[in-house]
Protein backbone atom coordinates (compact mmCIF):
# COMPACT_ATOMS: atom_id res chain seq x y z
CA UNK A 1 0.00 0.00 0.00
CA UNK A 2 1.12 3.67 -0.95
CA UNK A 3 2.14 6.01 2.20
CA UNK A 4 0.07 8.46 2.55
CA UNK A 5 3.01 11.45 2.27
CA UNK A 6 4.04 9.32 -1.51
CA UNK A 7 0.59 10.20 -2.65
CA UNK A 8 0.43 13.64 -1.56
CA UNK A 9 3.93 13.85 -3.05
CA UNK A 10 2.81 12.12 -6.45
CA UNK A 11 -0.45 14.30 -6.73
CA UNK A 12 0.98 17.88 -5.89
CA UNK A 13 4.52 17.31 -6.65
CA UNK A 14 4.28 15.00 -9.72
CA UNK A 15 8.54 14.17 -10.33
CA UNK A 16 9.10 14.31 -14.26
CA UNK A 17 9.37 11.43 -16.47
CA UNK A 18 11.85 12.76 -18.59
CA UNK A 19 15.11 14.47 -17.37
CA UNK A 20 18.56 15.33 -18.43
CA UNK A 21 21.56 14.35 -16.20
CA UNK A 22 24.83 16.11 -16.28
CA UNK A 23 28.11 15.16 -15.45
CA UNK A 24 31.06 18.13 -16.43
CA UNK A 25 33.91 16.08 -15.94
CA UNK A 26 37.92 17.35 -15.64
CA UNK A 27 38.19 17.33 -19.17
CA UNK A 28 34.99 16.06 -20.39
CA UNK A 29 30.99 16.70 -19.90
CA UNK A 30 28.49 13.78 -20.53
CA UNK A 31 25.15 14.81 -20.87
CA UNK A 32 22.15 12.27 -20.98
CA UNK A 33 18.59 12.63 -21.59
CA UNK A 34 16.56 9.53 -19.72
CA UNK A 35 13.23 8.52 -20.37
CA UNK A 36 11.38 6.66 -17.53
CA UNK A 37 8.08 6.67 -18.21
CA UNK A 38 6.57 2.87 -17.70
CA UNK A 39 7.37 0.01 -15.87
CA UNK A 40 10.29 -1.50 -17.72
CA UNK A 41 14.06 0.04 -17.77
CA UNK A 42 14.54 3.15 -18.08
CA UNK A 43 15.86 4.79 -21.52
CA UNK A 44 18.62 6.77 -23.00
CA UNK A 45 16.88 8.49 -25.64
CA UNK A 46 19.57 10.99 -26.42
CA UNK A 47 23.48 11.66 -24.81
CA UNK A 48 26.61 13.37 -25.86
CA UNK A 49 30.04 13.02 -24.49
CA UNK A 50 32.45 16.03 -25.41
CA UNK A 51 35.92 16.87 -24.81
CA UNK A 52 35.87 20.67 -23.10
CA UNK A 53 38.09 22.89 -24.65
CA UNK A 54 41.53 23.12 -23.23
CA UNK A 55 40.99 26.36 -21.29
CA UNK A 56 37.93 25.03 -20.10
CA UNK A 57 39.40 21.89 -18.27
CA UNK A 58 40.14 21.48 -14.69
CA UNK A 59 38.64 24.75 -12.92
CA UNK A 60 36.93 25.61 -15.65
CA UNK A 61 33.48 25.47 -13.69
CA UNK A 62 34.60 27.81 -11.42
CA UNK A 63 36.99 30.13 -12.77
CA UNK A 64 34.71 30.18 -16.77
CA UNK A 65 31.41 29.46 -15.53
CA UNK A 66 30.03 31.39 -18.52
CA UNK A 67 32.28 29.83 -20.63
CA UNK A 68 31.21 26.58 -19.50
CA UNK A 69 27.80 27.46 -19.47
CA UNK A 70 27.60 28.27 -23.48
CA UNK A 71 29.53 25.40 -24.31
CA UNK A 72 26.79 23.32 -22.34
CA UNK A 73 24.05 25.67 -24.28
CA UNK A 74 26.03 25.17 -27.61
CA UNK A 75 25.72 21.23 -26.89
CA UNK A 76 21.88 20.79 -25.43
CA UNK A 77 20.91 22.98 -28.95
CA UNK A 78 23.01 20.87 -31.20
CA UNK A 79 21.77 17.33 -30.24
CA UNK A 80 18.05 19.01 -29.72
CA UNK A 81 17.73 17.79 -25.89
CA UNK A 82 13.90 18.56 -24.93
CA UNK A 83 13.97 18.07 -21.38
CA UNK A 84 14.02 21.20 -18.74
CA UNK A 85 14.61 19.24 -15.93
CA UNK A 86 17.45 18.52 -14.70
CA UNK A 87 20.45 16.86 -12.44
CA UNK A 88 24.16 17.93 -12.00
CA UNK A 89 26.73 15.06 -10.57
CA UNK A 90 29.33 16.82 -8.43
CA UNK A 91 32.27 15.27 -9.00
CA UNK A 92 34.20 12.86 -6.32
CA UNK A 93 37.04 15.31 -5.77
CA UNK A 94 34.86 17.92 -4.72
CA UNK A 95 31.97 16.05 -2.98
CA UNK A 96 33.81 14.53 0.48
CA UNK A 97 31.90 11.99 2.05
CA UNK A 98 32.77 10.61 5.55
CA UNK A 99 31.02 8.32 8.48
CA UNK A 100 30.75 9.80 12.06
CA UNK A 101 29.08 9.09 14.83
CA UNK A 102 26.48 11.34 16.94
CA UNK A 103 24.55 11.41 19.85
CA UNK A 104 20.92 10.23 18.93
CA UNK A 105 19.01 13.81 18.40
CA UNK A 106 16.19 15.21 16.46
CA UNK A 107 17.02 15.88 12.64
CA UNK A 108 16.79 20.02 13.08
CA UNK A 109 19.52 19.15 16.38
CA UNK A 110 21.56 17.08 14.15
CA UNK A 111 21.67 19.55 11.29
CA UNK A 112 22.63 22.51 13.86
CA UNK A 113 25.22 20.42 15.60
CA UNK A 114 26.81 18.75 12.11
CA UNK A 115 27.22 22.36 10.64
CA UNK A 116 28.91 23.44 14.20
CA UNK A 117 31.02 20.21 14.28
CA UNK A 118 31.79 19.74 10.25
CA UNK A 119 35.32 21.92 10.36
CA UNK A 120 36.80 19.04 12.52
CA UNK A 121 36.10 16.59 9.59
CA UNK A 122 36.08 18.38 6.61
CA UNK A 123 39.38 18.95 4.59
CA UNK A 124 37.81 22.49 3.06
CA UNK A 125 38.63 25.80 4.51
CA UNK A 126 36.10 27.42 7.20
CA UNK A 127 32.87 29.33 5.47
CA UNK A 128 34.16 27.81 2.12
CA UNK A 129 31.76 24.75 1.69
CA UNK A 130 28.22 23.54 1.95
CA UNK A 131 27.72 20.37 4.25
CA UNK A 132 24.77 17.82 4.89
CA UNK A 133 23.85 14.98 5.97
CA UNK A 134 22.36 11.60 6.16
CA UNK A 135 21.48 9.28 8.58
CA UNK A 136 21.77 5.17 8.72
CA UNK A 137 22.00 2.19 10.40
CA UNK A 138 21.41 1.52 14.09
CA UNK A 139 22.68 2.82 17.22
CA UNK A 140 26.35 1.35 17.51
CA UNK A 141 27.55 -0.48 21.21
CA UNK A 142 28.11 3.02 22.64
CA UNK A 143 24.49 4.37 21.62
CA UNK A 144 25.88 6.92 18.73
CA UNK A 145 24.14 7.18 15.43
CA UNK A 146 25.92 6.41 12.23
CA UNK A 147 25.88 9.55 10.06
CA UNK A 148 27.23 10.17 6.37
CA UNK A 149 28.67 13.44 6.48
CA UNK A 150 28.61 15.25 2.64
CA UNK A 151 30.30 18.35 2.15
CA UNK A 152 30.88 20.35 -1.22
CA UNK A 153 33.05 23.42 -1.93
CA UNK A 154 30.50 26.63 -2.40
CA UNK A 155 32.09 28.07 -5.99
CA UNK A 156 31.64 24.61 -7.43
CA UNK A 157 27.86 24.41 -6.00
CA UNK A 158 27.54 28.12 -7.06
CA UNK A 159 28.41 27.43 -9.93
CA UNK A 160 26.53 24.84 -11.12
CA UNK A 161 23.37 26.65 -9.96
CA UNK A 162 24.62 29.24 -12.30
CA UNK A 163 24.88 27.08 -15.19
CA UNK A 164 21.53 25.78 -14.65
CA UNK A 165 20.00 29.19 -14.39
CA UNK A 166 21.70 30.30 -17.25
CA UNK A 167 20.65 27.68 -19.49
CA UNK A 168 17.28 28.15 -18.35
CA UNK A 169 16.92 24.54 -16.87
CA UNK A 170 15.47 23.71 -13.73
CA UNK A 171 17.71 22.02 -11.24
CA UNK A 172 15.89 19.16 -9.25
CA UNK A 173 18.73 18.64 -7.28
CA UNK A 174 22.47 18.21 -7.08
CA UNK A 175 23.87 14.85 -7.10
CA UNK A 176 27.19 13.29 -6.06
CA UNK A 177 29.16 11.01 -8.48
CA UNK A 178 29.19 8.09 -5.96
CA UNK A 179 25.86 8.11 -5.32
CA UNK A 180 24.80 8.66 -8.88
CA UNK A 181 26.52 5.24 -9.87
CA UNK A 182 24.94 3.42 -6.60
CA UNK A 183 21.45 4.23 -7.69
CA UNK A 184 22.39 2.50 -11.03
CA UNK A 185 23.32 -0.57 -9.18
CA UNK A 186 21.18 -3.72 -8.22
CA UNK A 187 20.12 -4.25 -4.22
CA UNK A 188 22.16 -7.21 -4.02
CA UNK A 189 25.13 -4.04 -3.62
CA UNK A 190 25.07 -3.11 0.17
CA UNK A 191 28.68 -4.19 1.61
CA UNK A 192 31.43 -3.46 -0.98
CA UNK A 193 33.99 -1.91 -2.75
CA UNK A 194 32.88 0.89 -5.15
CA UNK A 195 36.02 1.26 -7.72
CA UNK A 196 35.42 4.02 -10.06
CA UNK A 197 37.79 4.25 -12.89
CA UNK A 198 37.60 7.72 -14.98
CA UNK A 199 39.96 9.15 -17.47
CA UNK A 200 42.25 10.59 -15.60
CA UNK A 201 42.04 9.29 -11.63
CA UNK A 202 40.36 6.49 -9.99
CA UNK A 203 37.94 6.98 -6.87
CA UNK A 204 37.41 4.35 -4.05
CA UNK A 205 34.41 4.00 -2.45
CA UNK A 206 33.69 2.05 0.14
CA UNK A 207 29.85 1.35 1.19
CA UNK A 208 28.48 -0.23 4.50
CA UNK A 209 24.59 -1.39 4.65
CA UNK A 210 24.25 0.78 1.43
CA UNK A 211 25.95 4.16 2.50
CA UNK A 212 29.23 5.74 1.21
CA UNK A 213 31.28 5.92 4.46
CA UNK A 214 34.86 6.08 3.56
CA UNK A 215 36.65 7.55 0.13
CA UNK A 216 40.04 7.47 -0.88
CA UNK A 217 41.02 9.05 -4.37
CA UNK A 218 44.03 7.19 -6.48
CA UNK A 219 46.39 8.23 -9.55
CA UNK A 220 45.19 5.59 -11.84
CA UNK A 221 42.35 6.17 -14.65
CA UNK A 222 42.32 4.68 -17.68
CA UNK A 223 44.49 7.46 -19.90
CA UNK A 224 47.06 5.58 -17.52
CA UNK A 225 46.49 2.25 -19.36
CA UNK A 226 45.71 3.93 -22.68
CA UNK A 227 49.21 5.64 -22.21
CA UNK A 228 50.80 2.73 -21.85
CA UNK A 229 49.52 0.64 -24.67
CA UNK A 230 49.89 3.69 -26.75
CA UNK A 231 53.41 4.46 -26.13
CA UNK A 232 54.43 0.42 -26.31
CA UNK A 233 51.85 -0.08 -29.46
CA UNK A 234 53.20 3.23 -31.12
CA UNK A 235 49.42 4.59 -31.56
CA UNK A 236 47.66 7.23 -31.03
CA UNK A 237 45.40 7.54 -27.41
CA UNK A 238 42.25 7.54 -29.34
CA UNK A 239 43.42 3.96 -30.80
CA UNK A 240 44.60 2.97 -27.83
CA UNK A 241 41.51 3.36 -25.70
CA UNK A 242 39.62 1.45 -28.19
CA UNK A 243 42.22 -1.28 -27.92
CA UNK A 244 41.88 -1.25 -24.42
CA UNK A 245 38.50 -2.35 -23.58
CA UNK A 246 39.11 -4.74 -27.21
CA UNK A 247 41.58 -6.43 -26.78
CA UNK A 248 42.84 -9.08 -24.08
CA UNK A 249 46.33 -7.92 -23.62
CA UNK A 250 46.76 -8.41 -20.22
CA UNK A 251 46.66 -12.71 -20.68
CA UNK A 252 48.25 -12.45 -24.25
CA UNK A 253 50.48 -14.98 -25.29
CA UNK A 254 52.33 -12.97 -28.63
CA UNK A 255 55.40 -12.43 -27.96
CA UNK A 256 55.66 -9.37 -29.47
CA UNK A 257 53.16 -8.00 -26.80
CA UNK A 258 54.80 -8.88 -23.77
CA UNK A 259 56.66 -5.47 -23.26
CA UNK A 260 52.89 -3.84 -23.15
CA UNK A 261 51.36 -6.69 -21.10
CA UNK A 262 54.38 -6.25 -18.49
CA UNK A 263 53.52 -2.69 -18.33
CA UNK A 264 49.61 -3.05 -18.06
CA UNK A 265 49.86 -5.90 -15.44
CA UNK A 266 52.50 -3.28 -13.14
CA UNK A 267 49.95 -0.71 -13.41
CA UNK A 268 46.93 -2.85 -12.69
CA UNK A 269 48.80 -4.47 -9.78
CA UNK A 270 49.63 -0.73 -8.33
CA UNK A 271 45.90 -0.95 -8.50
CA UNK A 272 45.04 -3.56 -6.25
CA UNK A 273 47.75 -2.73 -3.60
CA UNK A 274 46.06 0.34 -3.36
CA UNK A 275 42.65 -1.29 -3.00
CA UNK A 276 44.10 -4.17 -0.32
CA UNK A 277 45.51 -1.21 1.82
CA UNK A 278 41.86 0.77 1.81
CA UNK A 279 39.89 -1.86 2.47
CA UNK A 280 42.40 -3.46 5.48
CA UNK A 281 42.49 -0.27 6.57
CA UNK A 282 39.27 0.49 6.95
CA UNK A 283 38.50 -2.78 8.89
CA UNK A 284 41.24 -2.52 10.95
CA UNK A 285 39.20 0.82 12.66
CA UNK A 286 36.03 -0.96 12.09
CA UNK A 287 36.35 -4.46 13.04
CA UNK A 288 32.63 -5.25 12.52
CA UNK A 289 33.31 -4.04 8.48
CA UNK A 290 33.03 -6.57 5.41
CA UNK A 291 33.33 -6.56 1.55
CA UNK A 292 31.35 -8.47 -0.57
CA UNK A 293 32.54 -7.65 -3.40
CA UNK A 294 34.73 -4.76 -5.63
CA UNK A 295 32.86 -3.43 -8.07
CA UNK A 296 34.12 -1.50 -11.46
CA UNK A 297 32.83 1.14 -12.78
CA UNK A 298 33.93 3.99 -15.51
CA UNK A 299 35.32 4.49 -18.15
CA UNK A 300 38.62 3.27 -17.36
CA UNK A 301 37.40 -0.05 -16.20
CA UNK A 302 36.87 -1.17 -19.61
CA UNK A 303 40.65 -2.99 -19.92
CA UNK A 304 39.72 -6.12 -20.44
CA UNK A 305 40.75 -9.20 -18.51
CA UNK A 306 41.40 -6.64 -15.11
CA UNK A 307 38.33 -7.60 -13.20
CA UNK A 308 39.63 -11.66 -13.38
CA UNK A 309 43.25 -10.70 -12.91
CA UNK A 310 42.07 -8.78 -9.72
CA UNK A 311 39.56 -11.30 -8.75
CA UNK A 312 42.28 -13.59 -8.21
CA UNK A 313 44.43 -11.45 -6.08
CA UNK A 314 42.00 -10.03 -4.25
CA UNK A 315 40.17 -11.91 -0.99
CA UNK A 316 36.81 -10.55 -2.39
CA UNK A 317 34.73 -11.44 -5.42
CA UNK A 318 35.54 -8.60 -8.38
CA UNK A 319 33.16 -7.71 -11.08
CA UNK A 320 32.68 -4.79 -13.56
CA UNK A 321 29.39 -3.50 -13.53
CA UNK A 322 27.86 -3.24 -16.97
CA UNK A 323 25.10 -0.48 -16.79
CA UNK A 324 23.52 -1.66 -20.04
CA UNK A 325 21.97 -4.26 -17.82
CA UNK A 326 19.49 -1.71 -15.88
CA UNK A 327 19.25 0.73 -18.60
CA UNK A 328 17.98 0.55 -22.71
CA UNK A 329 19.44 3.22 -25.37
CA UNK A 330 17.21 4.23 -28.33
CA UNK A 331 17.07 1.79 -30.75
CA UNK A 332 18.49 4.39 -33.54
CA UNK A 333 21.54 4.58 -31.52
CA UNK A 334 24.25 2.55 -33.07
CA UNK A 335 25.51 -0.91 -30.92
CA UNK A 336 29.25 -0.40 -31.07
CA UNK A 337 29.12 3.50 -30.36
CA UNK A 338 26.55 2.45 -27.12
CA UNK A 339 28.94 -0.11 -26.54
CA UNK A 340 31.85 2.23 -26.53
CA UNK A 341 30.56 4.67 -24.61
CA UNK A 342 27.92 3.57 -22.11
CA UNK A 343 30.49 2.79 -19.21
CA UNK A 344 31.13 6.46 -19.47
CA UNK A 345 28.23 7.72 -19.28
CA UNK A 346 27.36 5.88 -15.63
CA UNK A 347 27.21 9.44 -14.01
CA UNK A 348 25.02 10.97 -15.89
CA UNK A 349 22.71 8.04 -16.12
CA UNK A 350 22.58 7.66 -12.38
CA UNK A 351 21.90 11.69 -11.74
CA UNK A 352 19.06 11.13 -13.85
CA UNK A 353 17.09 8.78 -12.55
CA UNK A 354 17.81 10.92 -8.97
CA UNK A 355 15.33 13.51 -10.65
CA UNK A 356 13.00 11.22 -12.08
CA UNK A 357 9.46 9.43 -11.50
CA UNK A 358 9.52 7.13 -8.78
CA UNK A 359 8.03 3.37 -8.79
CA UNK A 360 4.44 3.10 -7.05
């Protein structure tokens, strides 16, 4: 049966069915338009993913917002989006997420006393962020509440709010990149390893009984595979990205290839040293933690044969999460360009359905 507060929500605040998500990566924005009107899986009826021009990378959002704001407008007119509603990801290096513990309170006490408190957890100058919260889980053995702590820098929230404005789209909300993946994801997710791999750095997640509570940023994406095989292969990036998630080199046998397969299986192993020392770490402070599994996601996750060369070094099961699974693209779309690019556009995806119509 419906609660009462859903149906009040669903008659005067009807959510859209159709709404654009938008992730503006370092060097790259994604933009997807996601239809999820009916009962079966949602769908990608349009998306772009464009390289931002060089002075528009990094900082751009902050220090060009205009800039970045017609390049958006210049984008959303040439592919003909429709939607007006809309979701920005904020990206993992400037959304930080962390568990603490509180006294059990009522929510307007917690909010009061998390804002007071934050500056003791938060790696952001004073008066320089905004900071929420969200709470989970049951009292612990001392009687404190488990909260998930969120803070964001202000210019890059500003920002995006101007963006929005200027392109005359109306924000639902503001999304962060961890959770936009996680509300991708399947139930059976609750105790694991989130692993995302982007273009240029990797960011670790790790989730207890569903909640981000721990996040640990690496220097590994997957322009630091494409790199390699480009500079062993003698190609150019652009062919070796598409020879990454094509080609088994880490288990080839051609002798030819072993100088790139050496390389590829130094950096992937860099990779799971790094992923062993979060996850001991974290269980070392929480003793009652487990993993059930490490899951892949990004772009840069698409070498192939590094979720079974991790699976067998690592005392959890490994798996890359294929997002094609829980979401359909327009059937005018062609295969090999979804193919190519879905893993990418995770972010967006996941922002998306944050804004959209909610199951009965």
């Amino acid at each position: 049966m419906m609660h009462i507060k859903s149906l009040i929500n669903k008659i005067f605040y009807p959510r859209p069915e159709v709404v654009l998500g938008v992730d503006i990566g370092f060097d790259r924005v994604k933009v997807v338009q996601l239809n999820m009107k009916g009962r079966g899986m949602p769908e990608v009826t349009d998306y772009v993913l464009a390289d931002l021009p060089q002075e528009l990378r990094g900082t751009g959002l902050t220090t060009n917002t205009e800039d970045i704001a017609n390049f958006l407008s210049d984008l959303i007119k040439k592919h003909g989006f429709g939607a007006k509603d809309c979701v920005f990801s904020i990206g993992g290096r400037n959304a930080f997420v962390r568990e603490i513990t509180m006294p059990p309170m009522s929510e307007e006490e917690m909010q009061q006393a998390i804002t007071w408190d934050s500056a003791q957890y938060v790696p952001y100058e004073a008066d320089t962020y905004y900071v929420d919260f969200a709470v989970f889980g049951e009292l612990n053995e001392e009687g404190q509440q488990p909260v998930i702590l969120v803070a964001s820098p202000k210019d890059v929230v500003d920002a995006l709010l101007d963006v929005g404005e200027a392109l005359e789209l109306n924000i639902l909300k503001l999304d962060i990149d961890v959770l936009s993946w996680y509300r991708t994801m399947p139930d059976k997710y609750s105790d694991f390893i989130l692993l995302h791999l982007g273009r240029t750095y990797s960011l670790m997640t790790i989730f207890q009984k569903g909640a981000p509570v721990a996040q640990r940023s690496i220097q590994t994406g997957g322009l630091t595979f494409g790199k390699i095989i480009a500079e062993n292969m003698h190609v150019s990036i652009s062919d070796a990205m598409e020879i990454l998630r094509t080609e088994n080199l880490l288990q080839s046998k051609a002798v030819e290839k072993e100088p790139v397969r050496e390389a590829l299986l130094g950096a992937v192993s860099e990779l799971i040293k790094e992923c062993r020392r979060t996850g001991d770490y974290y269980i070392l402070n929480k003793k009652e933690a487990s993993f059930t599994h490490l899951v892949l996601v990004g772009s840069g996750a698409s070498l192939v044969g590094m979720p079974e060369i991790m699976d067998e070094q690592l005392d959890i099961k490994v798996e890359r999460f294929n997002i094609l699974k829980v979401v359909n693209f327009y059937s005018r779309f062609e295969k090999n360009k979804v193919q190519a690019n879905a893993a990418s556009l995770g972010v967006a995806i996941g922002a998306a359905m944050a804004g959209g119509a909610e199951d009965d």
